[in-house]
Protein backbone atom coordinates (compact mmCIF):
# COMPACT_ATOMS: atom_id res chain seq x y z
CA UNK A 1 -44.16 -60.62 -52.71
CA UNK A 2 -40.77 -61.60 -52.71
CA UNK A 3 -38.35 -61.99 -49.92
CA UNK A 4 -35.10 -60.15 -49.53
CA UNK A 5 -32.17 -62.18 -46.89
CA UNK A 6 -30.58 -59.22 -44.81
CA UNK A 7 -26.98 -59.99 -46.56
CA UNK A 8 -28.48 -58.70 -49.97
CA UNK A 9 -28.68 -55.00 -48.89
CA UNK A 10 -24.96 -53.03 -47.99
CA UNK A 11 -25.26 -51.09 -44.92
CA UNK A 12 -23.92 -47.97 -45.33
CA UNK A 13 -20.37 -47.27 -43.41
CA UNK A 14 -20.61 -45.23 -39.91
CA UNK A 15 -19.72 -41.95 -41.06
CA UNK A 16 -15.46 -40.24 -41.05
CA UNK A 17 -14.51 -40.43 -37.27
CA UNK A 18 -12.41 -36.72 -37.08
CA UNK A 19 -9.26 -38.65 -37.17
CA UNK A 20 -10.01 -39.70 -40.53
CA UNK A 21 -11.25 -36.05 -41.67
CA UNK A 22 -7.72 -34.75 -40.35
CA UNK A 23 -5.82 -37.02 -41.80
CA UNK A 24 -7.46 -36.12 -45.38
CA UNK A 25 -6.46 -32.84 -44.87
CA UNK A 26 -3.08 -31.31 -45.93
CA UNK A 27 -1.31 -28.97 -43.53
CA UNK A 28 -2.24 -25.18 -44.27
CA UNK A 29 -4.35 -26.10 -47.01
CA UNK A 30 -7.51 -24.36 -47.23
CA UNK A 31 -10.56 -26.05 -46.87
CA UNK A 32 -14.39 -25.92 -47.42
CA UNK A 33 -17.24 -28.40 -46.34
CA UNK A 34 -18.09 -29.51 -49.04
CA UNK A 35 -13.87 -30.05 -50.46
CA UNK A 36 -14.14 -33.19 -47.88
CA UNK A 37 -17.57 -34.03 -48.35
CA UNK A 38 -16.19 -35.27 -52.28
CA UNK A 39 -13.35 -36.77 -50.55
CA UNK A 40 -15.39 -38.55 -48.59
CA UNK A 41 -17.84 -39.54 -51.22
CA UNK A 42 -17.01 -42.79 -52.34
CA UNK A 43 -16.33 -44.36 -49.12
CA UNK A 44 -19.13 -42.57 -46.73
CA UNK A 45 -21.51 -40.50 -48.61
CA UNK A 46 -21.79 -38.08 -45.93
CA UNK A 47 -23.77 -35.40 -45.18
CA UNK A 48 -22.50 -31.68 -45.41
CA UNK A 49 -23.93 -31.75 -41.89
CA UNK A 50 -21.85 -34.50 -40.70
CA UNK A 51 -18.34 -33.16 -42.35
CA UNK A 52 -18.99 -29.62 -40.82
CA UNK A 53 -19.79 -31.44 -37.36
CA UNK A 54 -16.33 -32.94 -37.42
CA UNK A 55 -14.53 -29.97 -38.27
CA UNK A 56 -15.88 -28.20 -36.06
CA UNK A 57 -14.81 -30.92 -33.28
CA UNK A 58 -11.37 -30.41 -34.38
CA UNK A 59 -11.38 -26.54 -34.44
CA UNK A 60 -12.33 -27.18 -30.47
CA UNK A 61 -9.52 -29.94 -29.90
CA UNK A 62 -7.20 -27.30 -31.32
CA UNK A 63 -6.48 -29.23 -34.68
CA UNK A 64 -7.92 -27.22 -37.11
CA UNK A 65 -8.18 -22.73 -37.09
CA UNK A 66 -11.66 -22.01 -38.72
CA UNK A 67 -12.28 -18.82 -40.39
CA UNK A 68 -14.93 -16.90 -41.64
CA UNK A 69 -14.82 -14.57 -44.51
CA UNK A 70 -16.61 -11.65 -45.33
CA UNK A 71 -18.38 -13.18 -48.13
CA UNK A 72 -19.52 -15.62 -45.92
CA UNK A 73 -17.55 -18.75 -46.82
CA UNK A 74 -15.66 -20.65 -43.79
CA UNK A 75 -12.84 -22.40 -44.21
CA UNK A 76 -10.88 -24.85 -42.61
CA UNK A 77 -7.08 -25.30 -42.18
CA UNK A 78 -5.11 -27.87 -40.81
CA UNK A 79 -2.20 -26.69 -37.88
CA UNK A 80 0.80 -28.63 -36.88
C-alpha cells in the first residue's frame, strides 16, 4: 500500500461567490445556467446547482431580472 502526503492531491476551489458570477456577466445579456457554468469551468467546476443558487441570490438582491419562458427555459440578465 502506498502512502499519499496531503500536498499531492489539489483541493478543489470553494465554489463562484455571486460577486464573481455578476461580474462574468455582461449588462442585458441574456443568460442561461449552464452559459456560466462553462465560464466557470476551468476555474470551479461547478455544479448547475450551485450557478442557479447564485443567480438566484442575485435576482433577490435586485442584481439580476430572471425570466421564464414559455418553453420553459429561464434566463438571466444583468441590470444596472
Amino acid at each position: 500500500m502506498s502512502e499519499t502526503a496531503s500536498g499531492d492531491v489539489p483541493r478543489p476551489r470553494d465554489p463562484p461567490l455571486p460577486e464573481e458570477v455578476l461580474g462574468r456577466m455582461a449588462e442585458n445579456e441574456p443568460y442561461v445556467v449552464a452559459d456560466l457554468v462553462a465560464e466557470f469551468e476551468d476555474e470551479y467546476g461547478p455544479a448547475r446547482g450551485t450557478v442557479r443558487n447564485r443567480l438566484e441570490y442575485l435576482v433577490d438582491e435586485g442584481e439580476v431580472a430572471r425570466k421564464k419562458h414559455e418553453n420553459g427555459t429561464v434566463t438571466y440578465r444583468r441590470t444596472e
